[in-house]
C-alpha atoms as a PDB file:
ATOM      1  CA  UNK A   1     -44.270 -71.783 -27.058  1.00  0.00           C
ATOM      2  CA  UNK A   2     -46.993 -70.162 -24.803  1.00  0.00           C
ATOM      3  CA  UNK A   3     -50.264 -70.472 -25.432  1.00  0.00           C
ATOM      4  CA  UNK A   4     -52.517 -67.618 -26.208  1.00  0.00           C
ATOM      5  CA  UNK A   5     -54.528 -66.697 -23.216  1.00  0.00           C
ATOM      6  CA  UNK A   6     -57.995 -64.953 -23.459  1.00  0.00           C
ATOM      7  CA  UNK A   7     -59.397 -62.445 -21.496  1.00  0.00           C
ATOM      8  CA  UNK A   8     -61.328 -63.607 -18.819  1.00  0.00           C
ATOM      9  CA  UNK A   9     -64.717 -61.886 -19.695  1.00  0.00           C
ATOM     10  CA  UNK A  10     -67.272 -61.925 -16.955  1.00  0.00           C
ATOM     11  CA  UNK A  11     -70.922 -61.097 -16.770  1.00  0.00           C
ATOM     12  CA  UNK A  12     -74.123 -60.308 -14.921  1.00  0.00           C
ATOM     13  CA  UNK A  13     -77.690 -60.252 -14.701  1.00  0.00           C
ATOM     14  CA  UNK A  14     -79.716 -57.597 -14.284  1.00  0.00           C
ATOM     15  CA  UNK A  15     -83.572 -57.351 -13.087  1.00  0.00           C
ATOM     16  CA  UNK A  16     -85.505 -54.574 -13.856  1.00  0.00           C
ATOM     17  CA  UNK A  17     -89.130 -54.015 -11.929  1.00  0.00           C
ATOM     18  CA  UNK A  18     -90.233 -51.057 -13.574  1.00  0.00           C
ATOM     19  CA  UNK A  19     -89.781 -51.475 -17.754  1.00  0.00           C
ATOM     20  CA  UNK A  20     -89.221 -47.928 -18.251  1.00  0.00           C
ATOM     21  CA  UNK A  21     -86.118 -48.338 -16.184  1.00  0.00           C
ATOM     22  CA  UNK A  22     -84.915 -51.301 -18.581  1.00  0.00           C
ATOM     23  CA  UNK A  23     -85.363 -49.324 -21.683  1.00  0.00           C
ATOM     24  CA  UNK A  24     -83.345 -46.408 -19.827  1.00  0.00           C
ATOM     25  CA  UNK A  25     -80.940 -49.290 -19.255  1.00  0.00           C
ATOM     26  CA  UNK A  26     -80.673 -50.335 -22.704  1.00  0.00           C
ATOM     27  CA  UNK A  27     -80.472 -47.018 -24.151  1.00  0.00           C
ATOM     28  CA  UNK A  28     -77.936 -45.863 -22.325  1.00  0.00           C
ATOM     29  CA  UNK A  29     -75.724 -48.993 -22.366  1.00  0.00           C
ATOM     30  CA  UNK A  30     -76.246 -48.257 -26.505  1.00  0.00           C
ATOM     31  CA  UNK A  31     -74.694 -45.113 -26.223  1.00  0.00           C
ATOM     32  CA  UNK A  32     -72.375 -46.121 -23.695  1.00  0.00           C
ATOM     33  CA  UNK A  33     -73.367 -43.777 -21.134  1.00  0.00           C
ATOM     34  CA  UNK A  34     -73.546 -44.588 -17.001  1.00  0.00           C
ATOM     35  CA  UNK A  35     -77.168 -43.881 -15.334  1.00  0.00           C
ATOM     36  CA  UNK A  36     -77.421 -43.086 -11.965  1.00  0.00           C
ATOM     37  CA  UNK A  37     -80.596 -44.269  -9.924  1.00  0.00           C
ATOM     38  CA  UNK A  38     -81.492 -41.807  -6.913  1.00  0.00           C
ATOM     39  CA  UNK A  39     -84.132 -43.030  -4.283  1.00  0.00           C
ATOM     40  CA  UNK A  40     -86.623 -41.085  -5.926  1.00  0.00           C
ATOM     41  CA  UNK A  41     -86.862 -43.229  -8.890  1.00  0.00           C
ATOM     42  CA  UNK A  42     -86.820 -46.519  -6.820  1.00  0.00           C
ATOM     43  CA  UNK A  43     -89.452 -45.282  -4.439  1.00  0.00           C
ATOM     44  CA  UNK A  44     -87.297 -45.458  -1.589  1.00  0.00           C
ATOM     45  CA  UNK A  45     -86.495 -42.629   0.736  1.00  0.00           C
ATOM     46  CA  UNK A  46     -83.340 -40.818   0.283  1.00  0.00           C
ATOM     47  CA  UNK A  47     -81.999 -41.113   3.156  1.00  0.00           C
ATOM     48  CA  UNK A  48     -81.949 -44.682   3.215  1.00  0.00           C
ATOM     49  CA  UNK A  49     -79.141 -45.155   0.727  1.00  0.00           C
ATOM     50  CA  UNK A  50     -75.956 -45.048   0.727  1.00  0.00           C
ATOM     51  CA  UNK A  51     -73.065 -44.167  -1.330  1.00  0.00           C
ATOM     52  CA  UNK A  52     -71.583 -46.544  -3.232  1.00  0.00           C
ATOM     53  CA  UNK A  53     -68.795 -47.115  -5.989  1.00  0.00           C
ATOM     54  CA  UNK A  54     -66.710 -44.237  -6.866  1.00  0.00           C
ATOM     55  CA  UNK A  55     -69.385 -41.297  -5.006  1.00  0.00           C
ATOM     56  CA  UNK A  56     -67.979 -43.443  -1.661  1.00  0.00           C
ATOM     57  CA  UNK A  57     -64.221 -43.487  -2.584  1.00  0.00           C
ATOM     58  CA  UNK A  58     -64.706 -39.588  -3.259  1.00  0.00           C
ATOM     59  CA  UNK A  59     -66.787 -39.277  -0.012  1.00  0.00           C
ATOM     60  CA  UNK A  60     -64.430 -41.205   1.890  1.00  0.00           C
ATOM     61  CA  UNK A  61     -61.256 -39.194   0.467  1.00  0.00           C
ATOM     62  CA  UNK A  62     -63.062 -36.098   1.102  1.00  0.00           C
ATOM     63  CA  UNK A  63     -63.975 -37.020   4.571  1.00  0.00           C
ATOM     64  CA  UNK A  64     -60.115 -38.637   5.706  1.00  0.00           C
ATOM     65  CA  UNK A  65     -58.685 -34.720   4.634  1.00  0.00           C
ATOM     66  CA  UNK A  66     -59.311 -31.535   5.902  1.00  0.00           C
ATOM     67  CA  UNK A  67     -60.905 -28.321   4.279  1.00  0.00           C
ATOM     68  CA  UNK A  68     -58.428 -25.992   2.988  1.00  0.00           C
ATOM     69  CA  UNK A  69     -59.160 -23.503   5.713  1.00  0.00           C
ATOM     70  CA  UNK A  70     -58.702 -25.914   8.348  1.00  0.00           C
ATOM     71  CA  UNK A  71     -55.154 -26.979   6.652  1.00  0.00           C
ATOM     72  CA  UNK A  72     -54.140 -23.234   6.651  1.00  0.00           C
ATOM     73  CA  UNK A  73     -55.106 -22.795  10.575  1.00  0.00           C
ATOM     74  CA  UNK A  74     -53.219 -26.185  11.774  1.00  0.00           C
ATOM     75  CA  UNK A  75     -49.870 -24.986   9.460  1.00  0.00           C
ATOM     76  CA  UNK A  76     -50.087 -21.269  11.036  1.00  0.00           C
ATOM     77  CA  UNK A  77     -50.112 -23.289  14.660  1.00  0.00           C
ATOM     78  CA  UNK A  78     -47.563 -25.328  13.587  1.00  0.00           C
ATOM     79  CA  UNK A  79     -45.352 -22.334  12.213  1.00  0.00           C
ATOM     80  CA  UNK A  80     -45.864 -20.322  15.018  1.00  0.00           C
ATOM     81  CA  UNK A  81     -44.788 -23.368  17.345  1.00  0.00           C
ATOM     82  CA  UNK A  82     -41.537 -24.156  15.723  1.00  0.00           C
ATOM     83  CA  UNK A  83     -40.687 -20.513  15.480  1.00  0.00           C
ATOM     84  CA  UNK A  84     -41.367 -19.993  19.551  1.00  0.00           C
ATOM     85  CA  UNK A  85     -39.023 -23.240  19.963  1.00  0.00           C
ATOM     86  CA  UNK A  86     -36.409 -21.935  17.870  1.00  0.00           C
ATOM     87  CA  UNK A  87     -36.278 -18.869  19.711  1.00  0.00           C
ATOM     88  CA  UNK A  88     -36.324 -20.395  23.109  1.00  0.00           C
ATOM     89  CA  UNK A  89     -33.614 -22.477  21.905  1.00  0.00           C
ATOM     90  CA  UNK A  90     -31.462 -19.392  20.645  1.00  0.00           C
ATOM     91  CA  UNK A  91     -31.807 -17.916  23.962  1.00  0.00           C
ATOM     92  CA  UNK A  92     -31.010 -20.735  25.645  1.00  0.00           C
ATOM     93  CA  UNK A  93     -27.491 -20.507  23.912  1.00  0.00           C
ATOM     94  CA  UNK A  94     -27.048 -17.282  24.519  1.00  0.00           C
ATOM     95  CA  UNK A  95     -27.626 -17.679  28.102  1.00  0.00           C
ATOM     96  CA  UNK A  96     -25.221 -20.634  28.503  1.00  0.00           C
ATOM     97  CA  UNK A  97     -22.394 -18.657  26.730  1.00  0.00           C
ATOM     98  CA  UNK A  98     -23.291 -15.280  28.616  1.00  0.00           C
ATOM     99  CA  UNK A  99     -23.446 -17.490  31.973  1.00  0.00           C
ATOM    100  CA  UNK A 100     -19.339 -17.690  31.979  1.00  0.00           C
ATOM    101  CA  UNK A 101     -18.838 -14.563  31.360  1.00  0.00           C
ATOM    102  CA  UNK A 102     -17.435 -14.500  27.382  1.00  0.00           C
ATOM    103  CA  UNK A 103     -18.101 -12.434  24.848  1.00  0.00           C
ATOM    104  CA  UNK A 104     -19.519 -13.589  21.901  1.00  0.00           C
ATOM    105  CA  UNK A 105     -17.509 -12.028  18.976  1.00  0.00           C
ATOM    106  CA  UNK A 106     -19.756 -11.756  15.625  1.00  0.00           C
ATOM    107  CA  UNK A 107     -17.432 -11.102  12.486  1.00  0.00           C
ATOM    108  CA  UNK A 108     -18.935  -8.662  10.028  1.00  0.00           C
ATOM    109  CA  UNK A 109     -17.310  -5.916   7.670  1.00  0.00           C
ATOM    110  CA  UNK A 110     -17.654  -2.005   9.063  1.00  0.00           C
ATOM    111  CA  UNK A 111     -17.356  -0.498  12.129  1.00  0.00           C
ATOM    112  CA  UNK A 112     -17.179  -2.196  15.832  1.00  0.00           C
ATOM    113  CA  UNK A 113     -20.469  -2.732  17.054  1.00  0.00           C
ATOM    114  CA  UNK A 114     -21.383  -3.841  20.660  1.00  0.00           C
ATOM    115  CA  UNK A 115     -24.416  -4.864  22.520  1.00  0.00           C
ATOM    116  CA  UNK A 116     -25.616  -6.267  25.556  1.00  0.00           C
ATOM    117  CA  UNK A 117     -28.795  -8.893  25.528  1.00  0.00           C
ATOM    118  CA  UNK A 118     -29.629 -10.481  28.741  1.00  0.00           C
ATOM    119  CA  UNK A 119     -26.275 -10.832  30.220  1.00  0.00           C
ATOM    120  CA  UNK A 120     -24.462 -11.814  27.245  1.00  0.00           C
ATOM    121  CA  UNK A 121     -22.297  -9.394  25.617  1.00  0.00           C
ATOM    122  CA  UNK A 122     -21.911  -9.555  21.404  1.00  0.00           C
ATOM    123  CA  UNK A 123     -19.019  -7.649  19.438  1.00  0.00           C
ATOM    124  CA  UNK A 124     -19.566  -7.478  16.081  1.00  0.00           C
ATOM    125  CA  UNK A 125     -17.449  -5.940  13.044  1.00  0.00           C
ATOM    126  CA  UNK A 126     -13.886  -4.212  13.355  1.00  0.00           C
ATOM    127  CA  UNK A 127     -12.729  -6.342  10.159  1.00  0.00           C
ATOM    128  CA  UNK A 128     -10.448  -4.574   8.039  1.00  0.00           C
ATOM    129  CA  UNK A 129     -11.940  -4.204   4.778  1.00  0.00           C
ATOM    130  CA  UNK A 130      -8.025  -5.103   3.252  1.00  0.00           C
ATOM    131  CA  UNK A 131      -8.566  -8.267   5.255  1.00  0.00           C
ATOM    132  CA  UNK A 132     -11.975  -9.321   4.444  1.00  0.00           C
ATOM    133  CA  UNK A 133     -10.773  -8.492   0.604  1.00  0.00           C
ATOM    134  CA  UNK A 134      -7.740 -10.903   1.321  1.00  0.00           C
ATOM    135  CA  UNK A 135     -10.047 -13.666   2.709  1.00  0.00           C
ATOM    136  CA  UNK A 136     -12.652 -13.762  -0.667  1.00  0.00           C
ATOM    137  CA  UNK A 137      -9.725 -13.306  -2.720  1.00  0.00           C
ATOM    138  CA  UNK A 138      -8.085 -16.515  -1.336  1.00  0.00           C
ATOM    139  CA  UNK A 139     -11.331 -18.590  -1.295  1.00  0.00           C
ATOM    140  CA  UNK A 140     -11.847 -17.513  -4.933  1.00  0.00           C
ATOM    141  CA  UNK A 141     -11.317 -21.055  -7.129  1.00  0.00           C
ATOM    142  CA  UNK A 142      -8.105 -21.497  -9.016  1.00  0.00           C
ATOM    143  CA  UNK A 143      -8.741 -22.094 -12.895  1.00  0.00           C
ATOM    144  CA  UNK A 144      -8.030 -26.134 -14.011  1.00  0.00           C
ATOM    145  CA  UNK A 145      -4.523 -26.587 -15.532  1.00  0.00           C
ATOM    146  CA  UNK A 146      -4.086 -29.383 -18.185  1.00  0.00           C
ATOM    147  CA  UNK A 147      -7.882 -30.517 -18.154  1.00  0.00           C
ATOM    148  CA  UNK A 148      -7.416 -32.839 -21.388  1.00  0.00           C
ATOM    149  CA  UNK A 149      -5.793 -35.746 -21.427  1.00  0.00           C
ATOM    150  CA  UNK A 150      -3.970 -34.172 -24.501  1.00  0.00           C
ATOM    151  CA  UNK A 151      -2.353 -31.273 -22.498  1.00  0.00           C
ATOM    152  CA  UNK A 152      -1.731 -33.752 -19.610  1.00  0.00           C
ATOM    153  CA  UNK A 153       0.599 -35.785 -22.628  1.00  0.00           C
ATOM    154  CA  UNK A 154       2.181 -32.814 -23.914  1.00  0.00           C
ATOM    155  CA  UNK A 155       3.220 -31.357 -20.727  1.00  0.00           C
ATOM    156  CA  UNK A 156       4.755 -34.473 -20.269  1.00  0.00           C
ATOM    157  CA  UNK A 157       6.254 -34.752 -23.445  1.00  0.00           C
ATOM    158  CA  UNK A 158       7.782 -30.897 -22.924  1.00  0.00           C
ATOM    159  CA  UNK A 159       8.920 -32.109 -19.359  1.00  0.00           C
ATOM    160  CA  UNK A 160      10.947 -35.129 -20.518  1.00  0.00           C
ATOM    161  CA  UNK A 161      12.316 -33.029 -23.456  1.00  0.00           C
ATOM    162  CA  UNK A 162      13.861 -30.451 -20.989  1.00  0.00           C
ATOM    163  CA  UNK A 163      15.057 -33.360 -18.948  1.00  0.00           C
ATOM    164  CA  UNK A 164      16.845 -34.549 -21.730  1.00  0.00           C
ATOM    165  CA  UNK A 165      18.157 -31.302 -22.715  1.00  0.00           C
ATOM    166  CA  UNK A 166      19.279 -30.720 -18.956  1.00  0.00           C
ATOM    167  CA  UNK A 167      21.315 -33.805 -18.889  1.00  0.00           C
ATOM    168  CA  UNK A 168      23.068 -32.944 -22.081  1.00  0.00           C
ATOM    169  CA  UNK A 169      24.261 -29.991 -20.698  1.00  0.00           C
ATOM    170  CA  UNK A 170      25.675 -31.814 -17.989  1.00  0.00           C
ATOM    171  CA  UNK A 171      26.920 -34.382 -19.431  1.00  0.00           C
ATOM    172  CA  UNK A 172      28.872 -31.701 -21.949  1.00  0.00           C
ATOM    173  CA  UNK A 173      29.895 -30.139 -18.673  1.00  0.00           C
ATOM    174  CA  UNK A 174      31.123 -33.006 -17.356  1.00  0.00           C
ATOM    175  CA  UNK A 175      33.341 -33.246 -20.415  1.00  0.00           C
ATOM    176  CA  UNK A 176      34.777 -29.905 -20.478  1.00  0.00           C
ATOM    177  CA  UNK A 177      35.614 -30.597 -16.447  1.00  0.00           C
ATOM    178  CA  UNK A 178      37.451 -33.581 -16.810  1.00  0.00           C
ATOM    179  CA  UNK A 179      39.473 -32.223 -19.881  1.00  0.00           C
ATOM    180  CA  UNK A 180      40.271 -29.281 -17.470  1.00  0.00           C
ATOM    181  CA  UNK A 181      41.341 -31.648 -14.986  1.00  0.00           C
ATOM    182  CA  UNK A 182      39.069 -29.604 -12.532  1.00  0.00           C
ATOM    183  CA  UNK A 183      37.384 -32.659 -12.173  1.00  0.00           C
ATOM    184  CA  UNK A 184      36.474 -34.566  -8.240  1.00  0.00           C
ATOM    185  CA  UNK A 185      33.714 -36.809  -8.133  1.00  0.00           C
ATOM    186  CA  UNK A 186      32.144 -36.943  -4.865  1.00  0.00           C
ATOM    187  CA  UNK A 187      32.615 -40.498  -2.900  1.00  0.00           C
END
């Protein structure tokens, strides 16, 4: 068995110079409320302190992000960056596919539609609508046959039934053959 282990409890001293400061101390530490000191109160000049405990975390947090404003500015230069890039990059294809002389061919529903853009030549449309319908009608999902294991064992159960039946026939056939005398088994 483990033994119990207490909480490590820790404490402090504090010295007060001034006693109204103490009793501010006490009374607040009563009603457990947190006092801030400014410089004013200790007779020191503000600028002489520094922040410290949580007011420096949030000062330091505050100071390691940017303003709103300054976010919105560097993601508008950013934006407008990748969207030049992209568009240098789109010409660049169409150049390289214009540069031998093809034609790029665009497939869209309606009427043929042609244009030229710095040496490259696009074709778009001349689909026939009969063949676009053809296309989406042969893409379009087929419904699930015998989903549960229950219709998977009674298709079965049908299928081997109609085998059965099948060879009864035949074997009946057979029969009638061979009484006939009509009867040559293949060797």
């Amino acid at each position: 068995m483990r033994p119990q282990l207490e909480p490590q409890q820790r404490s402090g001293m504090a010295v007060f110079e001034d006693p109204a400061a103490r009793m501010t101390a006490l009374k607040a530490a009563g009603h457990a409320q947190i006092i801030e000191l400014t410089s004013a109160a200790q007779g020191l000049p503000t600028n002489s302190l520094q922040a410290t405990g949580l007011r420096a975390w949030v000062q330091q947090h505050k100071a390691a992000r940017p303003e709103p404003e300054e976010l919105q500015r560097q993601l508008d230069e950013w934006t407008a960056a990748h969207e030049a890039e992209e568009e240098r990059r789109a010409k660049e294809r169409q150049a390289a596919m214009g540069g031998d002389g093809w034609t790029v061919v665009v497939r869209s529903k309606g009427r043929k539609k042609s244009k030229e853009d710095g040496g490259v030549a696009t074709q778009s449309g001349g689909v026939a609508l009969a063949a676009a319908q053809a296309s989406a009608a042969a893409t379009k999902a087929l419904p699930v046959q015998d989903f549960y294991r229950f219709q998977q064992r009674d298709k079965r159960r049908s299928e081997l039934l109609d085998l059965r039946d099948q060879f009864q026939q035949d074997k009946k056939r057979i029969t009638e053959l061979r009484a006939a005398r009509n009867f040559k088994p293949i060797s």
